[in-house]
Protein backbone atom coordinates (compact mmCIF):
# COMPACT_ATOMS: atom_id res chain seq x y z
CA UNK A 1 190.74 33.59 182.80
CA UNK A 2 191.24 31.00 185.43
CA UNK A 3 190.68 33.14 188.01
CA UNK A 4 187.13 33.98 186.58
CA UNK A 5 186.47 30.41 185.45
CA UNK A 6 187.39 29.38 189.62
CA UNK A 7 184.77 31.33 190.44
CA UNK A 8 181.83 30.29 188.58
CA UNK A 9 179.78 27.83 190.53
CA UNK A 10 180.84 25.16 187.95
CA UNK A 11 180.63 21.65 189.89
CA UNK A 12 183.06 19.34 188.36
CA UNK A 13 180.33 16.58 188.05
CA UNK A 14 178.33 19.43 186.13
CA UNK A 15 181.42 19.92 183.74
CA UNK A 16 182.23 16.56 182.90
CA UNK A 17 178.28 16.44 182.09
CA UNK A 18 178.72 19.03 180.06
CA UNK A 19 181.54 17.98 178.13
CA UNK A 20 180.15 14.67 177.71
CA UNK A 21 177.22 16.17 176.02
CA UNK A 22 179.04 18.26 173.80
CA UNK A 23 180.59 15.64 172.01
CA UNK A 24 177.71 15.37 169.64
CA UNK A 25 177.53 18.66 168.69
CA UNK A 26 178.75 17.88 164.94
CA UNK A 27 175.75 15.34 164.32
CA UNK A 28 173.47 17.30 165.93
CA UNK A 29 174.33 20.04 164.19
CA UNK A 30 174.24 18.04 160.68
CA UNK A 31 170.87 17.41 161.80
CA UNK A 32 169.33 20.66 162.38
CA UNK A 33 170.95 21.92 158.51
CA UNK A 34 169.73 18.77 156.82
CA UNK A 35 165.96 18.61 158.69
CA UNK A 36 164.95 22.30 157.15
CA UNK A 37 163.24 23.96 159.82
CA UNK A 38 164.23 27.66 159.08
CA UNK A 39 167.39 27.59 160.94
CA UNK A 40 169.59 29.76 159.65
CA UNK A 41 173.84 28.84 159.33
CA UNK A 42 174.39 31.76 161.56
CA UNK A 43 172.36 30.04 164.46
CA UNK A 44 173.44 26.80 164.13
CA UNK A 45 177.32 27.96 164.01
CA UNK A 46 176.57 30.35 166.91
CA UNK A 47 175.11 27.17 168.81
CA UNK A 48 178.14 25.29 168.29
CA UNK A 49 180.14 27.67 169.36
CA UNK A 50 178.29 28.39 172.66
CA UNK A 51 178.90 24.88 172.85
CA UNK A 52 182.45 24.75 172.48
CA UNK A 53 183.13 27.19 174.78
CA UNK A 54 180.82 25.70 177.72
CA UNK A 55 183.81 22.36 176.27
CA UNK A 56 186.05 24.41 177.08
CA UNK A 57 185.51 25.76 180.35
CA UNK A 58 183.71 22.61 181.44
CA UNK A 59 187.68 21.09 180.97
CA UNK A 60 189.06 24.12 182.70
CA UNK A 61 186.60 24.06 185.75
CA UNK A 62 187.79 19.94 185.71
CA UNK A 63 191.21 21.00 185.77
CA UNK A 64 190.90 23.67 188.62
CA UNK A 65 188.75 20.74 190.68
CA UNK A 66 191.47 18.35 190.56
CA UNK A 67 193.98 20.55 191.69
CA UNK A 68 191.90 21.34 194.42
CA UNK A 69 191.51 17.17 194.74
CA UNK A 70 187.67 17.64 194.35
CA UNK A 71 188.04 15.70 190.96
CA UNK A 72 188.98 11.84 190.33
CA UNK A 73 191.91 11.38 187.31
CA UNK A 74 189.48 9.84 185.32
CA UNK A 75 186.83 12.91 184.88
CA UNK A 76 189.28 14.90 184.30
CA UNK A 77 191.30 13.38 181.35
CA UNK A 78 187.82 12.81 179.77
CA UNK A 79 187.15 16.91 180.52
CA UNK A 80 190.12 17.19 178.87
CA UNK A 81 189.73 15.66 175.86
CA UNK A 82 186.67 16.77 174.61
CA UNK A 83 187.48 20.20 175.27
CA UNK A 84 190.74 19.13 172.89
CA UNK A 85 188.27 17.64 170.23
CA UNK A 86 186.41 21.11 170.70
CA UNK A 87 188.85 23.40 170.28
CA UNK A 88 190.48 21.27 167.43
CA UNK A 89 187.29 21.20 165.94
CA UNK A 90 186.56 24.98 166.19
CA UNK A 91 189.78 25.85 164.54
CA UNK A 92 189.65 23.46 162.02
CA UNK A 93 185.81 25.42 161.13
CA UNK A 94 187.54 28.76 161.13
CA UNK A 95 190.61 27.48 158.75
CA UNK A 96 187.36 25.83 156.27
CA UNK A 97 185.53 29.25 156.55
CA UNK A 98 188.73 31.42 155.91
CA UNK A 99 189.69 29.30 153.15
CA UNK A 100 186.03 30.26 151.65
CA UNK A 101 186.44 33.46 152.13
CA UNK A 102 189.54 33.44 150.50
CA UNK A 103 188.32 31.91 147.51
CA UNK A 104 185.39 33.88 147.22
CA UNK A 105 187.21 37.68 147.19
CA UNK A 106 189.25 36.03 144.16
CA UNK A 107 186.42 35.64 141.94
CA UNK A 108 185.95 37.86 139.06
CA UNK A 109 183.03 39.81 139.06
């Protein structure tokens, strides 16, 4: 995965943009479901998860910069952590969505 991810043409300046702008993805998000405009829950969840995973490689393209020494400390802890917060964020939405699922099959019918 690394060895695909080192050769995208992924600037580091581009990925810490990117993960920067991915931390609002929750509000924005809440925003889209709440304002009514015919977007479905599939397309919002498969927006945020397009979005997570552009985190997440954003933080590994920072990480593959800075050993490199293309990358300053700094841009990459920040990389870092949001693509933490995304991946936290994502699993914590699969564990809410499993637990639904769960408690929908034991219904009676």
């Amino acid at each position: 995965m690394l060895e695909a991810i080192s050769s995208t043409s992924v600037s580091a300046g581009q990925a810490a943009m990117r993960a920067t702008e991915t931390q609002a993805v929750a509000p924005a998000a809440t925003s889209v479901i709440q304002s009514g405009d015919g977007v479905g829950f599939d397309s919002v969840m498969k927006q945020v998860t397009t979005d997570t995973i552009g985190t997440l490689k954003a933080g590994e393209a920072a990480s593959i910069s800075a050993m490199q020494g293309k990358e300053s400390t700094r841009r990459v802890v920040e990389a870092l952590m949001s693509a933490e917060q995304a991946l936290q964020t994502a699993v914590a939405v699969r564990d809410k969505v499993v637990q639904a699922y769960q408690e929908v099959v034991r219904m009676s019918i």
